[in-house]
Structures are given as structure tokens and as C-alpha cells.
Protein backbone atom coordinates (compact mmCIF):
# COMPACT_ATOMS: atom_id res chain seq x y z
CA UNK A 1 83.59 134.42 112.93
CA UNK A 2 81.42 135.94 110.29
CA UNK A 3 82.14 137.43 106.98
CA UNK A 4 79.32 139.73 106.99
CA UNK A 5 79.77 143.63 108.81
CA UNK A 6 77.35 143.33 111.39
CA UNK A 7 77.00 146.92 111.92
CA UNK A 8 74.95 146.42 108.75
CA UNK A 9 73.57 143.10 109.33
CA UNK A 10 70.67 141.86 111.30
CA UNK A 11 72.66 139.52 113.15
CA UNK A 12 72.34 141.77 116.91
CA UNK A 13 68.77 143.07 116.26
CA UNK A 14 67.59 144.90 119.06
CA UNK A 15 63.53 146.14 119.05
CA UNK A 16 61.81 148.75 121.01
CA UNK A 17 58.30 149.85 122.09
CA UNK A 18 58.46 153.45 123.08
CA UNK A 19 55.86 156.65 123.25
CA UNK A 20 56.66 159.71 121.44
CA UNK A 21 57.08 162.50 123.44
CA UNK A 22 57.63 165.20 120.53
CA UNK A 23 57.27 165.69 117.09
CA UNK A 24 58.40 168.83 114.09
CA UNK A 25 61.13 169.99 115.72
CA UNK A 26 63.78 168.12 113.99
CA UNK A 27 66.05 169.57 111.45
CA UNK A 28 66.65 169.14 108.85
CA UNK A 29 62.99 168.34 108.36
CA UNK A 30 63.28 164.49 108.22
CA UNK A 31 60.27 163.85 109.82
CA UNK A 32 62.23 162.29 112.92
CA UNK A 33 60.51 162.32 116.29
CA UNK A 34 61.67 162.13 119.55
CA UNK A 35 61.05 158.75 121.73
CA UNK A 36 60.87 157.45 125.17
CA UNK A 37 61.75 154.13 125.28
CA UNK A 38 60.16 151.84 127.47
CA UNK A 39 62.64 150.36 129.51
CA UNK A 40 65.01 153.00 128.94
CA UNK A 41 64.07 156.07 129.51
CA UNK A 42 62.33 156.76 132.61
CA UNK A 43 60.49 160.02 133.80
CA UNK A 44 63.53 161.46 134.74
CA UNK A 45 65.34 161.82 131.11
CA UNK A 46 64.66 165.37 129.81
CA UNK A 47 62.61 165.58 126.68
CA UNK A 48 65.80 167.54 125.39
CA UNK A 49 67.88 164.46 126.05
CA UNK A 50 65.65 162.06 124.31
CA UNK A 51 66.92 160.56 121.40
CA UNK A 52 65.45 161.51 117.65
CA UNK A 53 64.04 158.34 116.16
CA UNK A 54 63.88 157.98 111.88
CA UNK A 55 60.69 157.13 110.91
CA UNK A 56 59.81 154.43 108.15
CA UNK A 57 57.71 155.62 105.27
CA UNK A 58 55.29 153.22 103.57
CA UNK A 59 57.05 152.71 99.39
CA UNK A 60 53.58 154.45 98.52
CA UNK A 61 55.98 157.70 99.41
CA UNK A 62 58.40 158.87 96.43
CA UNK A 63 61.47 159.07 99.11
CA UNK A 64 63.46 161.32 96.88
CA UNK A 65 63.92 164.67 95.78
CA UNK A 66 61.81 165.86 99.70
CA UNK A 67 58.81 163.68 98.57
CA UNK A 68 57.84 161.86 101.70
CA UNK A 69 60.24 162.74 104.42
CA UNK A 70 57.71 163.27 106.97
CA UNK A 71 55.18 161.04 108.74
CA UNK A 72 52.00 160.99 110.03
CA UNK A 73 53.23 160.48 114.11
CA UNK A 74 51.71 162.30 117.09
CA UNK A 75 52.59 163.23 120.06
CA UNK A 76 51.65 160.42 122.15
CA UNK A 77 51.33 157.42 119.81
CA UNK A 78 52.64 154.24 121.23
CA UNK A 79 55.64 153.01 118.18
CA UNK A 80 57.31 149.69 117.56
CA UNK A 81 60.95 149.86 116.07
CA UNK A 82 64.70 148.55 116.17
CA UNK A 83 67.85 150.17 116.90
CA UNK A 84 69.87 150.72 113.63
CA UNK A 85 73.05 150.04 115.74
CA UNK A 86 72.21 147.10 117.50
CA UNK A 87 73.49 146.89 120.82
CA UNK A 88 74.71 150.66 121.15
CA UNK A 89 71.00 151.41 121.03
CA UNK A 90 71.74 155.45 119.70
CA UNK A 91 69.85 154.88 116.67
CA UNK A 92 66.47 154.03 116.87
CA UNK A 93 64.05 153.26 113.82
CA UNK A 94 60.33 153.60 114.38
CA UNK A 95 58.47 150.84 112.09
CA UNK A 96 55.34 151.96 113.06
CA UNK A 97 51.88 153.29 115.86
CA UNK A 98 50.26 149.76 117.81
CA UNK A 99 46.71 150.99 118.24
CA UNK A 100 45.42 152.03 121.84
CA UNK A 101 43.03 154.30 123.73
CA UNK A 102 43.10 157.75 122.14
CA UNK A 103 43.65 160.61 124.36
CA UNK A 104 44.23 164.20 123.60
CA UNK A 105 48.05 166.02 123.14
CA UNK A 106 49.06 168.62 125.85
CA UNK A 107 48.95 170.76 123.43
CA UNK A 108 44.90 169.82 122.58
CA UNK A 109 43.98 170.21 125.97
CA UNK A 110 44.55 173.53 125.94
CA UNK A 111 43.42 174.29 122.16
CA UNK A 112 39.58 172.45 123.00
CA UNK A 113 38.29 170.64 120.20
CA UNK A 114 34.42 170.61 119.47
CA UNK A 115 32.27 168.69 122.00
CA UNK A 116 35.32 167.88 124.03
CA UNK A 117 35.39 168.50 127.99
CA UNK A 118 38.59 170.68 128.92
CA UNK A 119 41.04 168.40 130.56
CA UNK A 120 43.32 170.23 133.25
CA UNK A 121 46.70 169.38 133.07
CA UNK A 122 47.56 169.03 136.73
CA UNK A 123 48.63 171.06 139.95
CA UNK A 124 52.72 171.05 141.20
CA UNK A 125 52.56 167.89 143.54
CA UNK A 126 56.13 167.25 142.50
CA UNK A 127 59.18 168.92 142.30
CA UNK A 128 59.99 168.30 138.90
CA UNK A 129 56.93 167.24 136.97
CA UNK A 130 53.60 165.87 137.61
CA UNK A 131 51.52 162.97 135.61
CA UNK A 132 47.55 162.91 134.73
CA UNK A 133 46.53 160.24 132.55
CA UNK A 134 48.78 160.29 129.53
CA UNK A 135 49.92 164.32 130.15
CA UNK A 136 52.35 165.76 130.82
CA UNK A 137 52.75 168.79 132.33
CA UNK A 138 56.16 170.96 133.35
CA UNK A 139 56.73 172.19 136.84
CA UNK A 140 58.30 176.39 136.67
CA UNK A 141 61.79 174.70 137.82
CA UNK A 142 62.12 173.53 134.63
CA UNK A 143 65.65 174.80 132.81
CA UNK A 144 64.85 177.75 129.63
CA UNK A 145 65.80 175.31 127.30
CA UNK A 146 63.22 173.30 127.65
CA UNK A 147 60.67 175.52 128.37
CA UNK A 148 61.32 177.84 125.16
CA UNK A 149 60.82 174.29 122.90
CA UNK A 150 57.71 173.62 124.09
CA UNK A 151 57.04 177.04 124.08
CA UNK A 152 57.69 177.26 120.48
CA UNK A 153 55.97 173.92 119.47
CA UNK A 154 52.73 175.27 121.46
CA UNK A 155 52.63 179.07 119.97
CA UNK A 156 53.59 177.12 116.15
CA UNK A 157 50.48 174.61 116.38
CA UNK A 158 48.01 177.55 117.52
CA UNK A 159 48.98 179.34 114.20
CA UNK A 160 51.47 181.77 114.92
CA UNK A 161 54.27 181.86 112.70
CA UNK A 162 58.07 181.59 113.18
CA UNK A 163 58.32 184.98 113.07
CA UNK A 164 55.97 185.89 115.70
CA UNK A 165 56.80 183.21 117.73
CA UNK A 166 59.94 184.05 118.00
CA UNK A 167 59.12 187.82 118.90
CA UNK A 168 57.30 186.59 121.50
CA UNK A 169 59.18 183.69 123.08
CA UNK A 170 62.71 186.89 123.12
CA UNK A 171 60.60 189.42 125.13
CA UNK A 172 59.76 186.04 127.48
CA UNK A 173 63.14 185.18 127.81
CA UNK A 174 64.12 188.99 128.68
CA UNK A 175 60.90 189.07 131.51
CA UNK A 176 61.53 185.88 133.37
CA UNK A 177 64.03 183.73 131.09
CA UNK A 178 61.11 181.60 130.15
CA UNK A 179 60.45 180.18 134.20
CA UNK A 180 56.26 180.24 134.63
CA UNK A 181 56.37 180.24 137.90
CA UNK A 182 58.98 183.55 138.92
CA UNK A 183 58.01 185.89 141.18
CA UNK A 184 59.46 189.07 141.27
CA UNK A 185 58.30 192.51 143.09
CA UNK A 186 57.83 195.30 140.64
CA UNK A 187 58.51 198.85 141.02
CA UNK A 188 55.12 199.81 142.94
CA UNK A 189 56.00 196.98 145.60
CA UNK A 190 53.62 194.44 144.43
CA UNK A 191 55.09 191.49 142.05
CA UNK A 192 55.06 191.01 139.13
CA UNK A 193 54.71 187.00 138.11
CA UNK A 194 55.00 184.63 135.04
CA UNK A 195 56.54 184.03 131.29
CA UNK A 196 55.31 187.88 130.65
CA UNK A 197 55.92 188.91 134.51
CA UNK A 198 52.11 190.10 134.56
CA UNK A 199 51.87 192.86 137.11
CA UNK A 200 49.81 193.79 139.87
CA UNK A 201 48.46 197.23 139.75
CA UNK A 202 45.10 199.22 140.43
CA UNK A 203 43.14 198.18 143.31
CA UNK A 204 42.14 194.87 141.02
CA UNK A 205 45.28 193.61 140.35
CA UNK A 206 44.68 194.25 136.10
CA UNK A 207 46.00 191.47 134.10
CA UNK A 208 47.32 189.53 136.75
CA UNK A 209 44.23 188.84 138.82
CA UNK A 210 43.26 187.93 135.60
CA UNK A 211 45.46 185.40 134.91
CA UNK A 212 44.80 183.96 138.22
CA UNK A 213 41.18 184.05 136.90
CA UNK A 214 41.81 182.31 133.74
CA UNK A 215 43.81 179.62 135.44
CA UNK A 216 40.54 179.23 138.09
CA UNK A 217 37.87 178.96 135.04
CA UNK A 218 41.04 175.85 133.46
CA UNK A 219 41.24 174.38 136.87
CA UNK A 220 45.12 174.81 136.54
CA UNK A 221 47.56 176.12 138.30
CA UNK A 222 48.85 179.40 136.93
CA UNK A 223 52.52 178.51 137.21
CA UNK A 224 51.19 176.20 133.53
CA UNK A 225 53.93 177.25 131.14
CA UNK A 226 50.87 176.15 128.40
CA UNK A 227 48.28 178.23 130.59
CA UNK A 228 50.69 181.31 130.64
CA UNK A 229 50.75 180.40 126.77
CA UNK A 230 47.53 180.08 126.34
CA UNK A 231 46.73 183.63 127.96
CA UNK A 232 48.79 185.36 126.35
CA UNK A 233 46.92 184.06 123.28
CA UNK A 234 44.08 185.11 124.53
CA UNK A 235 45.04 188.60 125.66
CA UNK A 236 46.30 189.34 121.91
CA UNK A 237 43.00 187.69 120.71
CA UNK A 238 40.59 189.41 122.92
CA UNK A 239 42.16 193.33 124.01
CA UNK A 240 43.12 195.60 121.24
CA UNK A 241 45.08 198.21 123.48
CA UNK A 242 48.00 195.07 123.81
CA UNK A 243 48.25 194.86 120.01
CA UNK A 244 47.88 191.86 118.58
CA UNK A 245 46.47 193.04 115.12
CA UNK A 246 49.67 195.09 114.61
CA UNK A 247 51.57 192.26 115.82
CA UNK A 248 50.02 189.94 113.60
CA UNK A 249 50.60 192.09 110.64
CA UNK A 250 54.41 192.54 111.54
CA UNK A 251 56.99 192.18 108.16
CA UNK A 252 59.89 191.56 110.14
CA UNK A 253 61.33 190.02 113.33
CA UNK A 254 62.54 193.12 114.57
CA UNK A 255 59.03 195.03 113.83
CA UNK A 256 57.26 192.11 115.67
CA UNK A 257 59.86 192.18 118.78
CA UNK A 258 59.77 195.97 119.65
CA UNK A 259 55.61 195.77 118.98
CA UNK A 260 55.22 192.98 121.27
CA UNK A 261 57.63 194.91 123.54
CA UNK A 262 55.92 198.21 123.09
CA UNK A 263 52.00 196.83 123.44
CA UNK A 264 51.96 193.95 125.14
CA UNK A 265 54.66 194.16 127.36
CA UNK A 266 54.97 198.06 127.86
CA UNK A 267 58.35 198.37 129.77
CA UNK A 268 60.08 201.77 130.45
CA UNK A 269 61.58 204.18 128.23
CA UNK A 270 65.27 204.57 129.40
CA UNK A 271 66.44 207.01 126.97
CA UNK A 272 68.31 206.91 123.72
CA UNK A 273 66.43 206.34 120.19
CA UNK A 274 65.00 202.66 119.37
CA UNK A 275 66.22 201.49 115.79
CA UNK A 276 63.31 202.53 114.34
CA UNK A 277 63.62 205.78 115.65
CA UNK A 278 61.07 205.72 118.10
CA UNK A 279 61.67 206.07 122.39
CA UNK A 280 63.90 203.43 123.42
CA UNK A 281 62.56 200.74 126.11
CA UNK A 282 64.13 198.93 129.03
CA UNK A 283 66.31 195.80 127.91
CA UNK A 284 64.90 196.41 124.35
CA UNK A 285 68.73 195.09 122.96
CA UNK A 286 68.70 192.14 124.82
CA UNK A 287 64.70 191.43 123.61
CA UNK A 288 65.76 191.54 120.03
CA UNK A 289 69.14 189.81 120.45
CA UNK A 290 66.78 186.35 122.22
CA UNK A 291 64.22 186.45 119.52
CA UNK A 292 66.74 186.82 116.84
CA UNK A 293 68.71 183.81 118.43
CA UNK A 294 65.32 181.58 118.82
CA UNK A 295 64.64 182.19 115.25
CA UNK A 296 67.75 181.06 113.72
CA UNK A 297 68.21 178.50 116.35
CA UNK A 298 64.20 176.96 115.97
CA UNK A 299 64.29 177.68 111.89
CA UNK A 300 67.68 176.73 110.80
CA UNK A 301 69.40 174.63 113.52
CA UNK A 302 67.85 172.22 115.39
CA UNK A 303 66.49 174.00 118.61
CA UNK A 304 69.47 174.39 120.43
CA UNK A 305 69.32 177.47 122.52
């Protein structure tokens, strides 16, 4: 029998190969990433449910006083490590990338970089989720939770701040709570479809035919919760009269919520005075109350909705 406290001792060594699957989202900030383990986690596991990983620095890193605590891991990289806990295996340790074919992030795909070919992420052969190449994409079945952390890691990594994101991601969760691919019929008996429940009106269809548009000219299908993202992006970007300069110039989350609400989302007026004193909208209590939770959940805790 040994002498030695093998919880602490290499003696039941266990090593992995794995692919990270996410990365920034931990808290607090320890540069941990999320891993699917070869082996062990099979397309089934939820990204939620995948366990965080710690991440070895090289001693070229201080390692004290928040020097160092975060790594240079993408999304996608192929990692080598050991479980701290031997044969429990709840604790991995990633000791570092093997090299392999480079392929873009989801996230890239939909951001273009210079000189690259867009790379469509897919149509809904599946119920759950579909593969192409090394991307993957979510089918509209999949659960809020989920969909409002990618959400948030997309809308972060095209430049919008916490703030904003947050704004937008609690109107989404009031429209359709965060399902791409909802259908509902709107008060002029068309429907009204999507994250920001786009409606049908005019003899055109307005901003919904031309979401079905954009999704055409991506070759995706328009149920894409990063497509959906991505348009909205582009709607704020490219048409004034939905507000996104006002929007980006917001102080506070409650400012950014009701302007998103007002401009981009322009529901009803139901009566009764807003906070700021202005016309009160339909479910503007509930809009504030998400984005306020998806802030302090996203910023201080973890990403636990």
C-alpha cells in the first residue's frame, strides 16, 4: 500500500486528446476552456454540459497577481492533457494545441476574413444539430440556454460590448425566448419569425423577406441562430431608422434595452409611462428584467441563465 496521497500523485495518470468547443466564457477569468473529449463526449453532450478544462501557461507567464491567467486557445484547436483527478476524470488539464489543418471558427464564417470564400454553415438535416467539416451549427430546437451563450460569445467577438449585448440578447429572449426558428402569426395574420420575430408586412414582406434574402445570398438556412445574429448586425450597421447609432452610444443597460426595444424592435404602446418617462411598450418590464439578468449572469457569474 503506498505512503504517498495519490489524489496528488501521478501514480493513476489518466491523458486526453480532446477539441475545444468554447473559449472566454469562464469566470472567474482563468482562461479555462471548455473540451470535448475524444472518447468521452460524443455529439450528443451539450456544449453547456461540457466540462471547463485549466489551461497550462508556459513559466515565461508571471502566474501571480492576474499576470498570465489566460491562454492563447481557440475554438477548435485539437489539445493534449491529463485529468487532475485521475480516474474520476472531472478535472481535466490541457498541456497544450497538436498542430493540424486550420479551418475557420463558426464564429469566422460568418465575420469573413480578407480573401476568404464564405463557408455556409449547413441546412437542418437533423433534428438536433448538423456537421460540415469542422462546424458546427445549432438546429432552432435548441434549449435558451444554450442559444443565449453562443449568442453572447458571437455579438462579444463582433465588437459589441456587454452592455449592448445584453440589451439585445433581453429583447430576444422577450420575442421568441432566443429559438431561431419560431414561427408565430402576428397581428395582421401573417407571421412573424426568428430571434427578433421579423414580421411580414407591405406587399414585400419588409425585413423579413429580407432576411430570407440575406440567408439566400449565405447559402444558409434562415432558422441560423449566427445568421439571425449576423442580420441583425447588419440591420443596425446598414438602416438608420432601427437605431443603431443611438444604440451604440447608450450609457446604460436600461437606455440600451428600451432603444433597442423602441427602434429596432418597435412593439406597441400599451399604456402607462416607461421609466424614462416616455410611452410605455408591450412586455417592456419583462425586456429589461432578461437583459438585466444576462448581464449579471454573462459578467459576474459564469453564464448560467
Amino acid at each position: 500500500m503506498s505512503i504517498f496521497p495519490s489524489e496528488f500523485y501521478g501514480d493513476q495518470m489518466r491523458w486526453f486528446i480532446g477539441t475545444v468547443e468554447q473559449f472566454g466564457g469562464d469566470e472567474p477569468k482563468l482562461g479555462r476552456v471548455r473540451v470535448r473529449i475524444h472518447g468521452i463526449h460524443d455529439q450528443s453532450i451539450r456544449l453547456s454540459d461540457l466540462p471547463y478544462a485549466q489551461v497550462v501557461i508556459p513559466t515565461t507567464e508571471g502566474g501571480v497577481s492576474g499576470i498570465g491567467r489566460s491562454c492563447g486557445l481557440e475554438e477548435g484547436a485539437t489539445v493534449f492533457g491529463i485529468f487532475m483527478d485521475g480516474k474520476s476524470s472531472q478535472l481535466p488539464l490541457v498541456l497544450g494545441s497538436i498542430p493540424k489543418i486550420e479551418s475557420p471558427s463558426r464564429v469566422q464564417n460568418y465575420m469573413g476574413r480578407p480573401g476568404e470564400e464564405y463557408i455556409p454553415m449547413g441546412d437542418y438535416s437533423t433534428a438536433d444539430s448538423v456537421l460540415l467539416g469542422k462546424n458546427k451549427t445549432y438546429a432552432p430546437t435548441a434549449d435558451s440556454k444554450e442559444n443565449t451563450k453562443l449568442a453572447w460569445d458571437f455579438l462579444i467577438q463582433r465588437g459589441y460590448s456587454p452592455m449592448l449585448t445584453a440589451a439585445m440578447l433581453g429583447n430576444f429572449m422577450h420575442e421568441s425566448r432566443m429559438n431561431p426558428g419560431i414561427e408565430n402569426p402576428n397581428d395582421k395574420g401573417a407571421r412573424s419569425v426568428g430571434l427578433a420575430q421579423w414580421r411580414f408586412y407591405g406587399t414585400s414582406g419588409g425585413r423579413q423577406t429580407e432576411l430570407f434574402q440575406y440567408a439566400d445570398n449565405k447559402k444558409t438556412d434562415w432558422r441560423d441562430l449566427y445568421l439571425q445574429l449576423s442580420f441583425a448586425d447588419h440591420e443596425l450597421t446598414s438602416y438608420g431608422y432601427l437605431g443603431g447609432s443611438d444604440f451604440k452610444r447608450a450609457s446604460t443597460l436600461t437606455e440600451a434595452t428600451l432603444i433597442f426595444m423602441r427602434k429596432f424592435e418597435n412593439p406597441a404602446t400599451v399604456g402607462g409611462t416607461s421609466v424614462d418617462g416616455a410611452s410605455k411598450r408591450s412586455g417592456e418590464d419583462d425586456r429589461l428584467k432578461q437583459a438585466a439578468s444576462i448581464f449579471n449572469n454573462y459578467t459576474f457569474s459564469g453564464g448560467s441563465v
